[in-house]
PDB file of N, CA and C in Angstrom:
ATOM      1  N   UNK A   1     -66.025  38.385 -38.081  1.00  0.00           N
ATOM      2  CA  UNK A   1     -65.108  39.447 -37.740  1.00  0.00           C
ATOM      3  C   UNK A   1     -64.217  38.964 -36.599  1.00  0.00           C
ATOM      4  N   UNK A   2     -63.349  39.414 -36.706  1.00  0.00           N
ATOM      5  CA  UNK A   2     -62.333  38.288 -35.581  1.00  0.00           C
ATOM      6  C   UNK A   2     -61.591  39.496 -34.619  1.00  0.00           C
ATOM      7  N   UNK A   3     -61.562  39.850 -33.085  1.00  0.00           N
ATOM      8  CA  UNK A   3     -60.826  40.379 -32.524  1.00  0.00           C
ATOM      9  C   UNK A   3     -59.417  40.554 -32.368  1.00  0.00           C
ATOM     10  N   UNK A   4     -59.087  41.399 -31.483  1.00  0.00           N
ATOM     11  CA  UNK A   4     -57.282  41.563 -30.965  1.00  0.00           C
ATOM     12  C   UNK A   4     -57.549  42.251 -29.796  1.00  0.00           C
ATOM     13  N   UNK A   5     -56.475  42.015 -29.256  1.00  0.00           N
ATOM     14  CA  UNK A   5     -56.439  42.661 -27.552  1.00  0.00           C
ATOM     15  C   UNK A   5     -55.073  42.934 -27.343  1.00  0.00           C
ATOM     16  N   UNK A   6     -54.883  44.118 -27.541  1.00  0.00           N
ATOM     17  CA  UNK A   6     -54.330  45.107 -27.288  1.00  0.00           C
ATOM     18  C   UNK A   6     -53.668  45.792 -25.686  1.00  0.00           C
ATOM     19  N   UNK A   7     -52.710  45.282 -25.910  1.00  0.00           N
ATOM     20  CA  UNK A   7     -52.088  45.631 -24.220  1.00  0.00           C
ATOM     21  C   UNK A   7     -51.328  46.687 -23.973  1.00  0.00           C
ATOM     22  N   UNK A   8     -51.604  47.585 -23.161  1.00  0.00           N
ATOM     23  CA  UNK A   8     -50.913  49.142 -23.556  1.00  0.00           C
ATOM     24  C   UNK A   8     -50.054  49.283 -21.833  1.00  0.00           C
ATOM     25  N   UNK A   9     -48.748  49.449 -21.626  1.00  0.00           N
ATOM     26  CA  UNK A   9     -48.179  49.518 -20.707  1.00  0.00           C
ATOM     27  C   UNK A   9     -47.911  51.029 -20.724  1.00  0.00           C
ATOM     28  N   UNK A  10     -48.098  51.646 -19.287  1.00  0.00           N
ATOM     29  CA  UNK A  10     -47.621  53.250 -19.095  1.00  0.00           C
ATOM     30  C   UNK A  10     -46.822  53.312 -18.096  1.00  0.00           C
ATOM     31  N   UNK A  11     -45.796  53.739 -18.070  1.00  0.00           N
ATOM     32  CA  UNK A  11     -44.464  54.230 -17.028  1.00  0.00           C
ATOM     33  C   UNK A  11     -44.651  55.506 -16.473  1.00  0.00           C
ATOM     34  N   UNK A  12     -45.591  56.156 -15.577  1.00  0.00           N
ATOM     35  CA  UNK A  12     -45.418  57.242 -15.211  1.00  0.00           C
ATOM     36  C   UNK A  12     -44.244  58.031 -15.066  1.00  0.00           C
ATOM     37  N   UNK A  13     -43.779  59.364 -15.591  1.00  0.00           N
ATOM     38  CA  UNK A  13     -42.610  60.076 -14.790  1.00  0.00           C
ATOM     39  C   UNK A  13     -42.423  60.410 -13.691  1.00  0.00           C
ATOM     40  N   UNK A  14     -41.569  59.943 -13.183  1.00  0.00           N
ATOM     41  CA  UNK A  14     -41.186  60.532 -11.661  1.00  0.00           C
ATOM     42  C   UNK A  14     -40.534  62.298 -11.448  1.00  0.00           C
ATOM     43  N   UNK A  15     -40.123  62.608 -12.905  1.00  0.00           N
ATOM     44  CA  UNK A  15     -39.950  64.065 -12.577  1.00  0.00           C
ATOM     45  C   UNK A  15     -40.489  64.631 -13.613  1.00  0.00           C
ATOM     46  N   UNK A  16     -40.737  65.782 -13.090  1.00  0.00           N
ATOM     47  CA  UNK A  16     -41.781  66.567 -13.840  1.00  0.00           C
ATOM     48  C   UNK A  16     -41.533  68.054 -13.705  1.00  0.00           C
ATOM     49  N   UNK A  17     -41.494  68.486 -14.964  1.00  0.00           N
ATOM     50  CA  UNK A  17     -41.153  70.472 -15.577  1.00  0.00           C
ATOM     51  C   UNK A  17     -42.426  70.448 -14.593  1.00  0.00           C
ATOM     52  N   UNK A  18     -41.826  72.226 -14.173  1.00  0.00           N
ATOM     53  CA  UNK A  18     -43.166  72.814 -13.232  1.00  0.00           C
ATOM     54  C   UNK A  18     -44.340  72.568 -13.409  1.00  0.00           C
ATOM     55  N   UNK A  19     -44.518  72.846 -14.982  1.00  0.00           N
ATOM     56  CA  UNK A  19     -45.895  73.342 -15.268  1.00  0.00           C
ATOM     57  C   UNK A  19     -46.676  71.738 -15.763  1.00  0.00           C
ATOM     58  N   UNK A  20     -46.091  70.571 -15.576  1.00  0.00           N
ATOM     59  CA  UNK A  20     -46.429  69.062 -15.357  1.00  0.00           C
ATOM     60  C   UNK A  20     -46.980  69.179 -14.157  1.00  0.00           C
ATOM     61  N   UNK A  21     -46.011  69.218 -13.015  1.00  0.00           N
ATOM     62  CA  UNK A  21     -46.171  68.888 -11.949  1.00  0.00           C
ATOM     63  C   UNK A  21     -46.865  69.891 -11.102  1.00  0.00           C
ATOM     64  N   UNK A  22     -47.521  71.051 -11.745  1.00  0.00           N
ATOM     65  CA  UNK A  22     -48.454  71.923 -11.250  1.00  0.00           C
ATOM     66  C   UNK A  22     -50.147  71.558 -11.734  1.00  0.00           C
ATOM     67  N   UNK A  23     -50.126  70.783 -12.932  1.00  0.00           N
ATOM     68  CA  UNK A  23     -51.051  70.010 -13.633  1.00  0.00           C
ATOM     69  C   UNK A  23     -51.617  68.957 -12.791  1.00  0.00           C
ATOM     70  N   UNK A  24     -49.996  68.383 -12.515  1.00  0.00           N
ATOM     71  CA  UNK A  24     -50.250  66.805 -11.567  1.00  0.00           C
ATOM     72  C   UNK A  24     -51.130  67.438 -10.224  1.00  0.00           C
ATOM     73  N   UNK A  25     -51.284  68.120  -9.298  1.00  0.00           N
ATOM     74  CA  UNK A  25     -51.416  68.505  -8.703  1.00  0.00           C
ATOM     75  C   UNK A  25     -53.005  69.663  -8.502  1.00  0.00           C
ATOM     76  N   UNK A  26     -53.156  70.199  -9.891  1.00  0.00           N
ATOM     77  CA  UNK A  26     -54.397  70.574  -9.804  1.00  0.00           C
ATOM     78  C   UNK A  26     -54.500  72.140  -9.649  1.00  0.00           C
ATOM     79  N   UNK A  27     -52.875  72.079  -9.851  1.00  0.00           N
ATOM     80  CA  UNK A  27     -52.735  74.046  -9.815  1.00  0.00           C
ATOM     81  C   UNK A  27     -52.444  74.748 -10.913  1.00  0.00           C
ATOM     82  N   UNK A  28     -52.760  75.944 -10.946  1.00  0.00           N
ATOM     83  CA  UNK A  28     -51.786  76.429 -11.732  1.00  0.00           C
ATOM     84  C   UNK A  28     -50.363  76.732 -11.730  1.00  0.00           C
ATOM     85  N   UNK A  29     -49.518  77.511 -12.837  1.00  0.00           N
ATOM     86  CA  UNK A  29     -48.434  77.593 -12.355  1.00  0.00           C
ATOM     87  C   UNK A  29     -47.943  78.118 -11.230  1.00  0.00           C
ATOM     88  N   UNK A  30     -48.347  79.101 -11.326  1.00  0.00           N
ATOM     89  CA  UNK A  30     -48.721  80.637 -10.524  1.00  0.00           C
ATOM     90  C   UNK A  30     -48.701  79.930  -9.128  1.00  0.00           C
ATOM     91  N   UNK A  31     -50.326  79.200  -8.806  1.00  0.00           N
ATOM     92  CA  UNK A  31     -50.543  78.586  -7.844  1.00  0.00           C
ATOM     93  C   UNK A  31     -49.828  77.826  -7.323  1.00  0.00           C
ATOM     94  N   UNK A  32     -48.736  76.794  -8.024  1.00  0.00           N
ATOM     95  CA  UNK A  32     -48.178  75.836  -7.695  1.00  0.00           C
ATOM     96  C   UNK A  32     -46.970  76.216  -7.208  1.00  0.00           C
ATOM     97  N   UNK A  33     -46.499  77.380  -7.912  1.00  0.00           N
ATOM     98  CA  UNK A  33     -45.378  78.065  -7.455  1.00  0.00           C
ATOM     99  C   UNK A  33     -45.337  78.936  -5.831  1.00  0.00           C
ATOM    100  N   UNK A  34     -46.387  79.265  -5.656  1.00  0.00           N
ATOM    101  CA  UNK A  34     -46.698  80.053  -4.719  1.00  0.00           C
ATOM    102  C   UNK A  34     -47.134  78.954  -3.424  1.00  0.00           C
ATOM    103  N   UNK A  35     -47.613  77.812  -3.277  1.00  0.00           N
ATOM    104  CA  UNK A  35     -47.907  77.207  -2.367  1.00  0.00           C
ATOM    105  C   UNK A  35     -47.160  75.734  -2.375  1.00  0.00           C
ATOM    106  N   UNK A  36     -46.694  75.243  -3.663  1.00  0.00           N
ATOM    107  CA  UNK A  36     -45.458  74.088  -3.324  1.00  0.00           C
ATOM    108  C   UNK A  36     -44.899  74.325  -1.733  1.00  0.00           C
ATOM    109  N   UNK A  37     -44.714  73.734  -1.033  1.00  0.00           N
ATOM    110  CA  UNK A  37     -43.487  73.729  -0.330  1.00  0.00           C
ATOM    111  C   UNK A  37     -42.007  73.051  -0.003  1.00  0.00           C
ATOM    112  N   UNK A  38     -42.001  72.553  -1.403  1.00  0.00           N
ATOM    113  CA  UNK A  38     -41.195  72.015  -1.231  1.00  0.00           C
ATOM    114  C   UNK A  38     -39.844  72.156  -3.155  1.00  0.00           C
ATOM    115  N   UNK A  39     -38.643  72.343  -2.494  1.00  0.00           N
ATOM    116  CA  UNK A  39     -38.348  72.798  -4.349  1.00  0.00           C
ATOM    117  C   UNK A  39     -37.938  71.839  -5.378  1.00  0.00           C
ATOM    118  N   UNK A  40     -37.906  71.954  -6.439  1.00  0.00           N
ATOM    119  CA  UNK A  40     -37.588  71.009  -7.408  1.00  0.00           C
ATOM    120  C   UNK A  40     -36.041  70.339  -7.351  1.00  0.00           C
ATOM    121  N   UNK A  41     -35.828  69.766  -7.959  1.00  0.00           N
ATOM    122  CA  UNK A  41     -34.417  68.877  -8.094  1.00  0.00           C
ATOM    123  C   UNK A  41     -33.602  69.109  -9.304  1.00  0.00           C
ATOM    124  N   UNK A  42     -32.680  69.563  -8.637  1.00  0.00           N
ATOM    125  CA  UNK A  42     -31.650  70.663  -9.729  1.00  0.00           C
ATOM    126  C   UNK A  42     -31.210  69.041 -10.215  1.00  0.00           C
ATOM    127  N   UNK A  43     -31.190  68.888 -11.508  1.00  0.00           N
ATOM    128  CA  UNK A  43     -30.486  67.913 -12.742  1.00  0.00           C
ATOM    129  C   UNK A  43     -28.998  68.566 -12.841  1.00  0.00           C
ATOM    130  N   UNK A  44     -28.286  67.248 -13.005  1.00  0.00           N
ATOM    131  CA  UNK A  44     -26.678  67.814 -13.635  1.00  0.00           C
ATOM    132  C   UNK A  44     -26.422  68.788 -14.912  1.00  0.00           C
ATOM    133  N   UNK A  45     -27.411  68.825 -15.199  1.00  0.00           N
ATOM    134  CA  UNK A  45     -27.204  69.593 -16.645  1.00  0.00           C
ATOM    135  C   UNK A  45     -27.815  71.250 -16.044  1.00  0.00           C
ATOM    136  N   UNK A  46     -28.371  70.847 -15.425  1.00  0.00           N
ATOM    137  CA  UNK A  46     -29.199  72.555 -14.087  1.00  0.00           C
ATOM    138  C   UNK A  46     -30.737  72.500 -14.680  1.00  0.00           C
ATOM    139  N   UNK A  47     -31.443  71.259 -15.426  1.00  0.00           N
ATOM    140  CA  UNK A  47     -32.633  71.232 -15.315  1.00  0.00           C
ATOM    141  C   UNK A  47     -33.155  71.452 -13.758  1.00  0.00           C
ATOM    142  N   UNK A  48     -34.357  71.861 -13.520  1.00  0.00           N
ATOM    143  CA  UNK A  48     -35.086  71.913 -12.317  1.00  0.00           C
ATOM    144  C   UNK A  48     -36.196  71.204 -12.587  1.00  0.00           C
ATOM    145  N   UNK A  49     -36.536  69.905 -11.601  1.00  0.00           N
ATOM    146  CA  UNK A  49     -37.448  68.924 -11.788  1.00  0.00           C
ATOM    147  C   UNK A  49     -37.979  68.760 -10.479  1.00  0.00           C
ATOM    148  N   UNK A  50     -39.266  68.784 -10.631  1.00  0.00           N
ATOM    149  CA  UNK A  50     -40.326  68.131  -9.743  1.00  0.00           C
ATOM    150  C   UNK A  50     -41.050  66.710  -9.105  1.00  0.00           C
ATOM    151  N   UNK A  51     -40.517  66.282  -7.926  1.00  0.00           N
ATOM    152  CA  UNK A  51     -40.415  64.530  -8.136  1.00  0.00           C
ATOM    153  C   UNK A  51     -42.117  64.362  -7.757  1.00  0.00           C
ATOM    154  N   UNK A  52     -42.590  63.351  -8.113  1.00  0.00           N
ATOM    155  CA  UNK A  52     -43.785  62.899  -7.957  1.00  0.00           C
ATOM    156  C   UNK A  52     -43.962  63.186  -6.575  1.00  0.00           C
ATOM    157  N   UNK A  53     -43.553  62.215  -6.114  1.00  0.00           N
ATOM    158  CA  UNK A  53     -43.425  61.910  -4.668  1.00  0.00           C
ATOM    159  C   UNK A  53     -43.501  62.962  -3.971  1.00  0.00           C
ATOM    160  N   UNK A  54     -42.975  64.119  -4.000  1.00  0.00           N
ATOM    161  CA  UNK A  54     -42.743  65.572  -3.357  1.00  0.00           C
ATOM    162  C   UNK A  54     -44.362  65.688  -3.443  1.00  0.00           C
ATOM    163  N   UNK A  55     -44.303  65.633  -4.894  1.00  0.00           N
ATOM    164  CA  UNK A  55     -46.333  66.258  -4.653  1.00  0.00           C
ATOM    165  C   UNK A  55     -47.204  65.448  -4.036  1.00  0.00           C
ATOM    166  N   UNK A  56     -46.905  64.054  -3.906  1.00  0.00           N
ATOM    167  CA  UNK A  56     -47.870  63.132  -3.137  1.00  0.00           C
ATOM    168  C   UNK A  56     -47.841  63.407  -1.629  1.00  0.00           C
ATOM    169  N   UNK A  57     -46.642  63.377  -1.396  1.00  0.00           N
ATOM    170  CA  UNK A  57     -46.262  63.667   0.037  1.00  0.00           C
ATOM    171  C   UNK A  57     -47.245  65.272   0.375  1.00  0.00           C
ATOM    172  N   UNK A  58     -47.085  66.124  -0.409  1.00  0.00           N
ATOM    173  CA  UNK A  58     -47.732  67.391  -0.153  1.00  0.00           C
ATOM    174  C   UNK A  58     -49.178  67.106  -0.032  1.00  0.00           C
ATOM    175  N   UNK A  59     -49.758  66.730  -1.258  1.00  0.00           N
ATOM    176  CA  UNK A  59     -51.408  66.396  -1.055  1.00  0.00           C
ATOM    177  C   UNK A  59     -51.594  65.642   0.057  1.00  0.00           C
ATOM    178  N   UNK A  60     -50.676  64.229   0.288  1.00  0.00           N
ATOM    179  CA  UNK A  60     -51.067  63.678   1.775  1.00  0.00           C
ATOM    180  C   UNK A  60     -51.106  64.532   2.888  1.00  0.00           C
ATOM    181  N   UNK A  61     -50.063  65.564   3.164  1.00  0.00           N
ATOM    182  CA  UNK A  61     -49.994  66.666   4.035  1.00  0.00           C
ATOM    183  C   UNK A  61     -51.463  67.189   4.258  1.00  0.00           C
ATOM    184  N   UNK A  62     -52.063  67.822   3.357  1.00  0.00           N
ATOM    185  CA  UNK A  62     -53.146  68.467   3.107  1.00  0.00           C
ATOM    186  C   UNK A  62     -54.339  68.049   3.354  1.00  0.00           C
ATOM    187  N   UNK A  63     -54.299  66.901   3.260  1.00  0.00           N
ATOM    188  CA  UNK A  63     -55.769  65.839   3.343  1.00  0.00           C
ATOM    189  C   UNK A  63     -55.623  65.736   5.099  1.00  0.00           C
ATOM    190  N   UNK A  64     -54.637  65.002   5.470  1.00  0.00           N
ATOM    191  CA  UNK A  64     -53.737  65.074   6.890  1.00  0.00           C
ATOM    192  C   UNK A  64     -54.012  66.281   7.655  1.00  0.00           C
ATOM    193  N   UNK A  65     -54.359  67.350   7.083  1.00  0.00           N
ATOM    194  CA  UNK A  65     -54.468  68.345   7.753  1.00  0.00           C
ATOM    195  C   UNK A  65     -55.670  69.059   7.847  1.00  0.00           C
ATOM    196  N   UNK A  66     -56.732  68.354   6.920  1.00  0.00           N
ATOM    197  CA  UNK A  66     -57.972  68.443   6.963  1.00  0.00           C
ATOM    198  C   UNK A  66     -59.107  67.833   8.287  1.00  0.00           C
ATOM    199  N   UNK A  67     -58.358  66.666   7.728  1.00  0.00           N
ATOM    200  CA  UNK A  67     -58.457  65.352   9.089  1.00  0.00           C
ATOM    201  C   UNK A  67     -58.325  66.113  10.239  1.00  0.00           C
ATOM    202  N   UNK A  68     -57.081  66.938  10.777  1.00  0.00           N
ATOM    203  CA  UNK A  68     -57.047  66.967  12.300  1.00  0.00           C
ATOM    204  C   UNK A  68     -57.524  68.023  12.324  1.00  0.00           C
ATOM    205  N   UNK A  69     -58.309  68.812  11.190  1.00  0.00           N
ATOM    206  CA  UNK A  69     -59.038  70.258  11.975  1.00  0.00           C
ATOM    207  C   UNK A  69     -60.396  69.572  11.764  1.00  0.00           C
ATOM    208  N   UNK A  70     -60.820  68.715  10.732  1.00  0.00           N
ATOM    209  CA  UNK A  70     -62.405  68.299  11.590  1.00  0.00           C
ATOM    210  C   UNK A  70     -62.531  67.517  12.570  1.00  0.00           C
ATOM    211  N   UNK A  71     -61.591  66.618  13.221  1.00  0.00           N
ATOM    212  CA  UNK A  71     -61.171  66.273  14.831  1.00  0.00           C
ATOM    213  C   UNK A  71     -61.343  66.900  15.695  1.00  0.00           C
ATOM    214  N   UNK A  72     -60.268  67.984  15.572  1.00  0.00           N
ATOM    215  CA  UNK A  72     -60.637  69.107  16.847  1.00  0.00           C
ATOM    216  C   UNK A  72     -61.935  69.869  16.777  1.00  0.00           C
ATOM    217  N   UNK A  73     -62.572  70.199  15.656  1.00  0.00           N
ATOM    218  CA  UNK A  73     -63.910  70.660  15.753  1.00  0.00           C
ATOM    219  C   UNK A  73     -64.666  69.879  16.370  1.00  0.00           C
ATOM    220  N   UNK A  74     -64.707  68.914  15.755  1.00  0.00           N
ATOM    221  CA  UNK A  74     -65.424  67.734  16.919  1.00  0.00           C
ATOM    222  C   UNK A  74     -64.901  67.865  18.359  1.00  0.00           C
ATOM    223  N   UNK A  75     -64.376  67.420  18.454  1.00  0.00           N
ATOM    224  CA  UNK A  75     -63.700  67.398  20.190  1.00  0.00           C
ATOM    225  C   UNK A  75     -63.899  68.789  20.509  1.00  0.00           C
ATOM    226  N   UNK A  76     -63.977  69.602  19.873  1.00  0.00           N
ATOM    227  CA  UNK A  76     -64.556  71.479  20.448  1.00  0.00           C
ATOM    228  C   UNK A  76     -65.859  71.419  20.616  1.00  0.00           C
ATOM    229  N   UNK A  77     -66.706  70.663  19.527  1.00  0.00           N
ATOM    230  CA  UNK A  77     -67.941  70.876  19.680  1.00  0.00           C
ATOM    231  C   UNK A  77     -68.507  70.005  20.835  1.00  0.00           C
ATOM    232  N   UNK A  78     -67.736  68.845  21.346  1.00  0.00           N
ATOM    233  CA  UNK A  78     -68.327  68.523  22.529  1.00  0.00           C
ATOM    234  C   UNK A  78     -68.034  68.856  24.081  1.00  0.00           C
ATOM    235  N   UNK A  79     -67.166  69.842  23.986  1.00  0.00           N
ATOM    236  CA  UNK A  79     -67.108  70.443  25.030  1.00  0.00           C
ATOM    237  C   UNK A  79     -68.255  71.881  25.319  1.00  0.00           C
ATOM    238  N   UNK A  80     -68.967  71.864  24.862  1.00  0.00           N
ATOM    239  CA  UNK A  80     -69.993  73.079  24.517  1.00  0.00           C
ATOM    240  C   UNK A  80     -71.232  72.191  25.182  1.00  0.00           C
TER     241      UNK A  80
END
């Protein structure tokens, strides 16, 4: 029986319909709509698109902001 190897290349999108980039992200629409902070990118044609990056930048925010409240808990808890 003789093999093949198969090479599969993927191009992620950089913009993404809401309800992609509410997916990408782990929300719903609803959710994604309501806590995004940041808005989509009006297309010449008046599509509204969601850049990757916007949502990475947001989740980094978030993680970032996790970080400096278990910091200060720490640094609170040793002043006690």
């Amino acid at each position: 029986m003789s093999s093949a190897t198969l090479q599969i290349n993927i191009v992620p999108k950089r913009l993404m319909k809401r309800s992609e980039a509410a997916s990408y992200c782990g929300r719903t629409v609803k959710r994604f709509e309501v806590e995004a902070p940041f808005p989509p990118v009006r297309m010449p044609n008046g599509d509204l698109l969601y850049d990757r990056a916007d949502c990475d930048r947001w989740i980094d925010s978030l993680k970032a902001g996790a970080a400096d409240t278990e910091a200060d808990d720490i640094v609170a808890g040793l002043g006690s």
